[in-house]
Protein backbone atom coordinates (compact mmCIF):
# COMPACT_ATOMS: atom_id res chain seq x y z
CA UNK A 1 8.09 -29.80 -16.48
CA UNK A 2 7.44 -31.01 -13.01
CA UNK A 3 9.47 -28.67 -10.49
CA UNK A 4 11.66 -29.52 -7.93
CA UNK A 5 12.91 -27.90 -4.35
CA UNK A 6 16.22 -28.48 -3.03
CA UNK A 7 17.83 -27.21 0.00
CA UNK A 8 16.63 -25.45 3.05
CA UNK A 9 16.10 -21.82 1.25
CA UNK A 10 13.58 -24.06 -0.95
CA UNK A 11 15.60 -23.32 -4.56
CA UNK A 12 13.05 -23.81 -7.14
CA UNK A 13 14.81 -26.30 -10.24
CA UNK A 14 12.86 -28.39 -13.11
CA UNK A 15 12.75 -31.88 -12.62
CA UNK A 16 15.53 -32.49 -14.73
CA UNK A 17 18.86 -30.52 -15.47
CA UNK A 18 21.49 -30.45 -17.96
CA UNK A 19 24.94 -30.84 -17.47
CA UNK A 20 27.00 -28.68 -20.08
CA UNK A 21 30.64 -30.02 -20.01
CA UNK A 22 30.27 -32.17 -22.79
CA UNK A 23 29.94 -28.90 -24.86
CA UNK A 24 33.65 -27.97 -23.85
CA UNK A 25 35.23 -30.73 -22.10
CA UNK A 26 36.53 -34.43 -22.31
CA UNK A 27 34.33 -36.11 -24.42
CA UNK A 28 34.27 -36.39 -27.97
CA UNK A 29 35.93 -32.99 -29.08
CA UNK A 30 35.72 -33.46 -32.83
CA UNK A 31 31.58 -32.72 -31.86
CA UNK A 32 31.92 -29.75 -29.94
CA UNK A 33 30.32 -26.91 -31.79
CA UNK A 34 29.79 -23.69 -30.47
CA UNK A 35 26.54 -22.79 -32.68
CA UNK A 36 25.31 -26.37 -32.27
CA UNK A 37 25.80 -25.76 -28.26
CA UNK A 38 24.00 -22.71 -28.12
CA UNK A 39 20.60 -23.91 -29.84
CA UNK A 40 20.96 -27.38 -27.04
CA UNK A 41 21.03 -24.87 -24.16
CA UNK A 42 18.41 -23.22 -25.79
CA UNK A 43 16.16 -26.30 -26.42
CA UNK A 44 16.42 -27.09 -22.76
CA UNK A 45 15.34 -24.02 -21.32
CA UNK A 46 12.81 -23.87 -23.70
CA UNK A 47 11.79 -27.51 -22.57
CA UNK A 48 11.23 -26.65 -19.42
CA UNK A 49 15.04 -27.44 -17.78
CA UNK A 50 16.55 -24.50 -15.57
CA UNK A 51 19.33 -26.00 -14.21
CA UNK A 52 22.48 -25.87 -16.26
CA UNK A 53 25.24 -27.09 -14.38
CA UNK A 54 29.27 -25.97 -15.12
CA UNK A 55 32.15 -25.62 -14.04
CA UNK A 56 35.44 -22.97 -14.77
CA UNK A 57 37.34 -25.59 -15.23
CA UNK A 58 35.34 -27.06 -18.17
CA UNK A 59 37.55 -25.53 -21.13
CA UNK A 60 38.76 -24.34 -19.12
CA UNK A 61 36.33 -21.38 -18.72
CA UNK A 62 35.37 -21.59 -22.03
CA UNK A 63 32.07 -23.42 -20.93
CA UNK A 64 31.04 -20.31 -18.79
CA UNK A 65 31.70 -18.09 -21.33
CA UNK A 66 29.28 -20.12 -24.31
CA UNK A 67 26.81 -19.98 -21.39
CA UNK A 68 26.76 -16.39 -20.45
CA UNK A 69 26.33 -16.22 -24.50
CA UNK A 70 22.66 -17.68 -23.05
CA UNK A 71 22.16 -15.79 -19.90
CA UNK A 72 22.88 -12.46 -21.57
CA UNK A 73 19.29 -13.29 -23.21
CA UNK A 74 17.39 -15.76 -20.56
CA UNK A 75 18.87 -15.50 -17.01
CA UNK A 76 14.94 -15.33 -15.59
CA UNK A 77 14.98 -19.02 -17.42
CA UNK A 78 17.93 -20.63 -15.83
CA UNK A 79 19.32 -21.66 -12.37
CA UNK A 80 23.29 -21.29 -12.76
CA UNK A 81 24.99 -23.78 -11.01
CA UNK A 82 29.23 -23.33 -11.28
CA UNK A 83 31.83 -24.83 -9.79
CA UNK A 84 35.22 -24.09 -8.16
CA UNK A 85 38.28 -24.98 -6.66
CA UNK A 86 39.97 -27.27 -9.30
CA UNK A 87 42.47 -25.85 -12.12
CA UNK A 88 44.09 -26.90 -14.87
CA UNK A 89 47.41 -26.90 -16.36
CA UNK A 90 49.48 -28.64 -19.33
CA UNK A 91 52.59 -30.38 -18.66
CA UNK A 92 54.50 -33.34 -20.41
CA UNK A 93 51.96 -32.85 -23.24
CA UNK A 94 48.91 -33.66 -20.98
CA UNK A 95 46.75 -31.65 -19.10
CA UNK A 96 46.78 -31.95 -15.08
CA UNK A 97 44.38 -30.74 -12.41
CA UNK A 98 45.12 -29.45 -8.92
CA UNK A 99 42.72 -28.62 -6.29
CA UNK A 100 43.16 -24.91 -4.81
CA UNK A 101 40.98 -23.97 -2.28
CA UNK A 102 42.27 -20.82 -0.16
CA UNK A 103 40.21 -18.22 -0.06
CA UNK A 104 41.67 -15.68 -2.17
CA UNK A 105 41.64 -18.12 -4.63
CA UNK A 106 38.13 -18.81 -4.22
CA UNK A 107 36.79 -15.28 -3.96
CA UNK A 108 39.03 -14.57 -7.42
CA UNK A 109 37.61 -17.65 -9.18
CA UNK A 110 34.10 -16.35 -8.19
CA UNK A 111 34.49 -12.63 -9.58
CA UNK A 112 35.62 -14.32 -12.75
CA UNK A 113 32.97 -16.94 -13.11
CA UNK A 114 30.28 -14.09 -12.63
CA UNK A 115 31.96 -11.71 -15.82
CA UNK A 116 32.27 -15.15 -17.75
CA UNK A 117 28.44 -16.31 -17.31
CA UNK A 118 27.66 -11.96 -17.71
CA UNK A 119 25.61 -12.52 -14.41
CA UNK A 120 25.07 -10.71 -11.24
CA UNK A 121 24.34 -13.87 -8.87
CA UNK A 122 25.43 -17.42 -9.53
CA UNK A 123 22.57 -19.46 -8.06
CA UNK A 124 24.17 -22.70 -6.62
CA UNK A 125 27.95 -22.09 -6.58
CA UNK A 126 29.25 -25.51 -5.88
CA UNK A 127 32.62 -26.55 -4.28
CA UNK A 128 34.44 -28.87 -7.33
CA UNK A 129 36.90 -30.71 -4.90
CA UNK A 130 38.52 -29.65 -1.43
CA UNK A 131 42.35 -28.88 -1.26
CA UNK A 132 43.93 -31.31 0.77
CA UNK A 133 46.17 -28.48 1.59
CA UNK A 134 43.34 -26.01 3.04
CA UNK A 135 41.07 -26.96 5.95
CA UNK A 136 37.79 -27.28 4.16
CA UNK A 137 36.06 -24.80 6.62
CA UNK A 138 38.63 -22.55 5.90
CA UNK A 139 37.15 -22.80 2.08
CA UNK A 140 33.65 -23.06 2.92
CA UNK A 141 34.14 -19.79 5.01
CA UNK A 142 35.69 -18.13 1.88
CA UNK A 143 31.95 -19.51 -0.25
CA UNK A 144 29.97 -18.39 2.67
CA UNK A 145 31.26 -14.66 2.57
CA UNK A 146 30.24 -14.76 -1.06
CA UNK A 147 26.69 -15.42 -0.30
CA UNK A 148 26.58 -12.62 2.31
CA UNK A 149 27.82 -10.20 -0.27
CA UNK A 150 24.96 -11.12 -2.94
CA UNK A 151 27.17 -12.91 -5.16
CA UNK A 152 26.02 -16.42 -4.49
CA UNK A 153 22.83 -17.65 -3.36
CA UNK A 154 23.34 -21.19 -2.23
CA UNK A 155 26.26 -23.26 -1.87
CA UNK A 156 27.07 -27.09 -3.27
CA UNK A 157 29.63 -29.52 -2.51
CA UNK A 158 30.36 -32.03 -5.47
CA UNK A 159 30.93 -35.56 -3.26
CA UNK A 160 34.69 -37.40 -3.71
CA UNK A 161 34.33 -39.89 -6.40
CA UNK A 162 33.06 -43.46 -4.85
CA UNK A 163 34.94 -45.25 -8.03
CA UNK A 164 38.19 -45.45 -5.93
CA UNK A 165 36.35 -47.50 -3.30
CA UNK A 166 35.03 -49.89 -5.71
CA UNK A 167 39.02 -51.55 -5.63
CA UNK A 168 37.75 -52.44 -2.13
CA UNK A 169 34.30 -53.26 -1.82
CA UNK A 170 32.32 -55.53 -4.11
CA UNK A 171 28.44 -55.13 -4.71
CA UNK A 172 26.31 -52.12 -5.92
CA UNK A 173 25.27 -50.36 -3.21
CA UNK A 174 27.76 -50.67 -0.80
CA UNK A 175 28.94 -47.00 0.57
CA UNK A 176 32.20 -45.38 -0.76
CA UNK A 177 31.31 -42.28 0.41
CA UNK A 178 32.12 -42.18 3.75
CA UNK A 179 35.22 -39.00 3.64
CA UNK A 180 32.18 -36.84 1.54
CA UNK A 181 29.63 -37.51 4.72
CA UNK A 182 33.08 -36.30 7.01
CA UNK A 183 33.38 -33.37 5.01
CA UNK A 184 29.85 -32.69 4.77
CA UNK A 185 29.26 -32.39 8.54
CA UNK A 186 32.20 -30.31 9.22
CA UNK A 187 31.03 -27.75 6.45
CA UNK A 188 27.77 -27.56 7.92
CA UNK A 189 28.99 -26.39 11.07
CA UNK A 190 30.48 -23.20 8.96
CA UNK A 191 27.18 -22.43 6.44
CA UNK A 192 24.54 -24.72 5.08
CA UNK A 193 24.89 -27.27 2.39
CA UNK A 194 22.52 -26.58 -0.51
CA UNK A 195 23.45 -29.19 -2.41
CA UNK A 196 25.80 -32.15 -3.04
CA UNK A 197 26.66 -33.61 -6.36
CA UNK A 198 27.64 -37.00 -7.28
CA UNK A 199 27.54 -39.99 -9.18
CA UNK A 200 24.08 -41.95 -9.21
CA UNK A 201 22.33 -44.10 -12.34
CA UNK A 202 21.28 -47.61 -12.52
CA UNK A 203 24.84 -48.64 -13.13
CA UNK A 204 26.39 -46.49 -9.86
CA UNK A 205 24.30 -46.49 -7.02
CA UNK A 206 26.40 -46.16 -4.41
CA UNK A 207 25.08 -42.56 -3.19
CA UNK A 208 22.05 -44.66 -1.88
CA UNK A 209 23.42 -46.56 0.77
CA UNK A 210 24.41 -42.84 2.91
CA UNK A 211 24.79 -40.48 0.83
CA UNK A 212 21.52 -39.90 -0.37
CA UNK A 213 19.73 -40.21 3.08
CA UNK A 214 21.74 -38.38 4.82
CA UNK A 215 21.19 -35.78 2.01
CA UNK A 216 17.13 -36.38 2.56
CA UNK A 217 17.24 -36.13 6.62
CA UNK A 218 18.75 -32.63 6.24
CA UNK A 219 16.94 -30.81 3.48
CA UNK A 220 20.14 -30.96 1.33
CA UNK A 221 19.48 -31.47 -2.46
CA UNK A 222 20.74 -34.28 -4.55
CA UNK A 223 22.65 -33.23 -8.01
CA UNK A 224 22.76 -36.68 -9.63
CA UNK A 225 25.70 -36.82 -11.75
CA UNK A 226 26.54 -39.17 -14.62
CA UNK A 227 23.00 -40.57 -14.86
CA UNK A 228 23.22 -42.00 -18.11
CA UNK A 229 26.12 -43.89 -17.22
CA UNK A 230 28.60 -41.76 -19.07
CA UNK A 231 26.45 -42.50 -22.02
CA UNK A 232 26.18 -46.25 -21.91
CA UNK A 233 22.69 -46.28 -20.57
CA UNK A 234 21.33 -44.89 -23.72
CA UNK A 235 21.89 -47.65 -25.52
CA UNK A 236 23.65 -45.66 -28.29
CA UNK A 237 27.00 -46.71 -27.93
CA UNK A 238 28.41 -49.73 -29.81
CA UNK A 239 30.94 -52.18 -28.16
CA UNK A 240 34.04 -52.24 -29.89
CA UNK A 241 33.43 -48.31 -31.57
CA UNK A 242 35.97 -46.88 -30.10
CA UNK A 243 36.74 -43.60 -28.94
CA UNK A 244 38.47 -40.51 -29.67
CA UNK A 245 42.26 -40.31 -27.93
CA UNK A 246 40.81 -37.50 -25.53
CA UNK A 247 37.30 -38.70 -24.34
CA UNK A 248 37.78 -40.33 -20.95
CA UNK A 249 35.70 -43.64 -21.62
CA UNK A 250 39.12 -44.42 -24.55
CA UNK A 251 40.73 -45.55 -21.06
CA UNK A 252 38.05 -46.28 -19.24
CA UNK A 253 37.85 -50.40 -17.88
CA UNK A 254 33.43 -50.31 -18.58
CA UNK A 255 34.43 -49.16 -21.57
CA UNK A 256 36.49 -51.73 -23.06
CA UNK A 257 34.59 -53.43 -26.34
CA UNK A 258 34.52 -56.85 -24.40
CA UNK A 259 33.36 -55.04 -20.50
CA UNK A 260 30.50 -52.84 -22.90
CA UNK A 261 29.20 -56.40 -24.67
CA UNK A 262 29.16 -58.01 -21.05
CA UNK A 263 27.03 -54.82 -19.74
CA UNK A 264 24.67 -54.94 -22.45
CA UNK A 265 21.82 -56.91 -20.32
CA UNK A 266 21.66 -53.79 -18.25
CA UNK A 267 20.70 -52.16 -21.92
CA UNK A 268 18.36 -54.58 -22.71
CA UNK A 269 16.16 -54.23 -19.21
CA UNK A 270 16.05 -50.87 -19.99
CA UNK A 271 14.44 -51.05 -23.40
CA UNK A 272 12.07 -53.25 -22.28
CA UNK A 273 10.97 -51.16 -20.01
CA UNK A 274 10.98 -48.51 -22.55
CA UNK A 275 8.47 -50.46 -24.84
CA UNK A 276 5.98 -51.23 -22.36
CA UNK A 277 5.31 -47.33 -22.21
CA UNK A 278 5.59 -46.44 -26.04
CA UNK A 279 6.92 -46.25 -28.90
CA UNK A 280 8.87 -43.10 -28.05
CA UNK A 281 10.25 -43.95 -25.02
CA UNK A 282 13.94 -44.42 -24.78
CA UNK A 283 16.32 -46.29 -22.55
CA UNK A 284 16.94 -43.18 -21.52
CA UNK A 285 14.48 -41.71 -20.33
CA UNK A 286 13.71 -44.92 -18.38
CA UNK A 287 17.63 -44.67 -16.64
CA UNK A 288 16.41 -41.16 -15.87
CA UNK A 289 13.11 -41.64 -14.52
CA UNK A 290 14.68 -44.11 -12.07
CA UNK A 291 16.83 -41.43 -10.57
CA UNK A 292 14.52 -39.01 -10.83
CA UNK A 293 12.10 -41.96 -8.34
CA UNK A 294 14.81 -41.85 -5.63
CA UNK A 295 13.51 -39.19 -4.16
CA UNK A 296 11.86 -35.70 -4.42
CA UNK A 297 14.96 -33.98 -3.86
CA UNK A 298 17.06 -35.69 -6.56
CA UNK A 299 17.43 -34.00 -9.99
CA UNK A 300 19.46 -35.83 -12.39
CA UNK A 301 21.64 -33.27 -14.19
CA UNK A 302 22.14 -35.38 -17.43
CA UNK A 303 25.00 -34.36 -20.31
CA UNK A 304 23.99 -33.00 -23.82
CA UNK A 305 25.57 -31.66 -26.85
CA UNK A 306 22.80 -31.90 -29.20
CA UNK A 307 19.20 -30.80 -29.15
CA UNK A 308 18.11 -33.86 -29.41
CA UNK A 309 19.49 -35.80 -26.52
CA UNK A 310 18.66 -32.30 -24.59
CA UNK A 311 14.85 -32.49 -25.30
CA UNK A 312 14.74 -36.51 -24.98
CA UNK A 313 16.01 -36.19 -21.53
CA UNK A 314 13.62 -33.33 -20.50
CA UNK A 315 11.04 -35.73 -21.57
CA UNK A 316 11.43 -38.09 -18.95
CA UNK A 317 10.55 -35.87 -15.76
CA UNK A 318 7.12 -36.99 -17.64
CA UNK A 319 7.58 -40.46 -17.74
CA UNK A 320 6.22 -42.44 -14.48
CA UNK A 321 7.61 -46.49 -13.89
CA UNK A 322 5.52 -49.01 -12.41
CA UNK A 323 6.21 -50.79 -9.54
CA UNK A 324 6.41 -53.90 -12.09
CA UNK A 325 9.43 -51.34 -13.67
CA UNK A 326 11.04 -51.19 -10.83
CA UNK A 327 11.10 -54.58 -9.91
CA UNK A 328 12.39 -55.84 -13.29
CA UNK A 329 15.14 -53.09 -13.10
CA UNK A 330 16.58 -54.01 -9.43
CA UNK A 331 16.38 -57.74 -10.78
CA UNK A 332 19.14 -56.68 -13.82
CA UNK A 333 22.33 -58.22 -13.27
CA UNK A 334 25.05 -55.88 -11.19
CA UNK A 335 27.26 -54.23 -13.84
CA UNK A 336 30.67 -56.03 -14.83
CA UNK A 337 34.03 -54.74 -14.92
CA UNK A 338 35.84 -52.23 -12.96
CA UNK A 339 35.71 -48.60 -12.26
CA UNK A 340 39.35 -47.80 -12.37
């Protein structure tokens, strides 16, 4: 697989990554196997993906713990990207999350994440949300000290979702990320940004209005979230299918049987992309290679739960679109229905 640098230290990544909170998190629980989990990590890394990206709030921490399961055998294979600063708790019969980012906090969470993945270093440790109670520096500080003491190597900030700006702006590509670019530029005052991660696919391109050049213009590297569009891009998903009570898209206004029949043109360019370049090829892997074409210093950190999906999507860091591609994709219609 094609390789990838991101940041100023020059982290080495493949191409593409995988995103592993599908394995113990949100969606679809009644398909979240631990065995089943084990052999998709596996398939990745043996497909040439390095970056597996989690979180200790994914379980919670049970997705660190399947994948220091992994790293106990292959840490030379993978880059270990984890997250913190968001926990949960149950209350009212539903689960809620809080931000928490003082330092103790943050130096705990890190000790714990490294006995969970059975690691010495985490590679990319990754800032999950900022605590509207903390100055962010004050939590950045708390990361940086990590790195200085050999536990980290690099540190990430995951961007503030752009969805809530989407009530006030119409159009794809208009900016919603305007607090993230704030908080970006303060943190870099205190210790470099690595990394950001956030939303970006075919569907939600609103990291490439700022975000994503004022990622390029500093060295930072792009984590693109969500690139499949939550799953719709694949073309797998059948309007009107329904959901399980617990898997976000259930409540989720694209999701609706009626917004997911209106959305299915964007499904359509895709697959005809697809055929011009095979038999094989899959929607996809075409949704991927287009993120993958926004830059050298994107790397679209797709979700898997299956070997399948996990090898499909490693695939596509081999699949090149035409300028002809590209033009019929920016000509499909902007997606319908809201965000929130």
């Amino acid at each position: 697989m094609e390789r990838r640098t991101i940041g100023a230290t020059a982290l080495d990544v493949g191409a593409i990554g995988l995103g592993c909170m599908p394995m113990n998190w949100a969606y679809s629980r009644s398909e979240q196997r631990g065995d089943r989990s084990l052999r998709t990590v596996h398939a990745a890394l043996d497909a040439g993906v390095s970056l597996l990206d989690t979180a200790d709030m994914y379980g919670p921490f049970t997705n660190e713990l399947l994948l220091g399961r992994v790293l106990k055998e292959r840490r030379a294979d993978a880059f270990v990207s984890t997250k913190c600063g968001l926990l949960v708790g149950d209350g009212g019969g539903r689960r809620h999350v809080v931000a928490n980012g003082r330092p103790g906090y943050v130096r705990r969470a890190c000790d714990a994440s490294l006995r969970r993945l059975q690691t010495d270093v985490i590679d990319l440790y990754q800032l999950h949300r900022a605590d509207p109670e903390v100055p962010v520096e004050e939590t950045w500080g708390a990361m940086a000290e990590l790195v200085s003491a050999g536990k980290v190597r690099a540190l990430g900030l995951c961007a503030v979702d752009a969805r809530s700006a989407r009530r006030r702006v119409t159009g794809v590509g208009r900016d919603g990320y305007e607090g993230t670019i704030r908080q970006l530029e303060r943190i870099q005052q205190v210790f470099p940004v690595a990394a950001v991660q956030a939303e970006l696919s075919v569907w939600s391109q609103e990291a490439l209005a700022r975000l994503l050049p004022w990622c390029a213009a500093r060295g930072v590297g792009f984590l693109a979230a969500m690139p499949l569009g939550n799953g719709f891009l694949t073309g797998t998903l059948t309007p009107g299918g329904g959901f399980e009570p617990e898997d976000p898209r259930a409540r989720h206004p694209r999701f609706t049987a009626e917004m997911m029949a209106a959305n299915q043109p964007l499904v359509a360019g895709l697959r005809r992309v697809a055929a011009r370049h095979g038999a094989e090829v899959t929607p996809a892997q075409v949704a991927l290679a287009w993120v993958l074409g926004r830059g050298p210093h994107v790397v679209p950190v797709p979700g898997a739960k299956r070997e399948r999906w996990a090898v499909e999507n490693a695939r596509a860091a081999g699949l090149r679109l035409t300028a002809g591609d590209l033009a019929e994709i920016r000509a499909l219609p902007a997606p319908r229905g809201s965000w929130d």
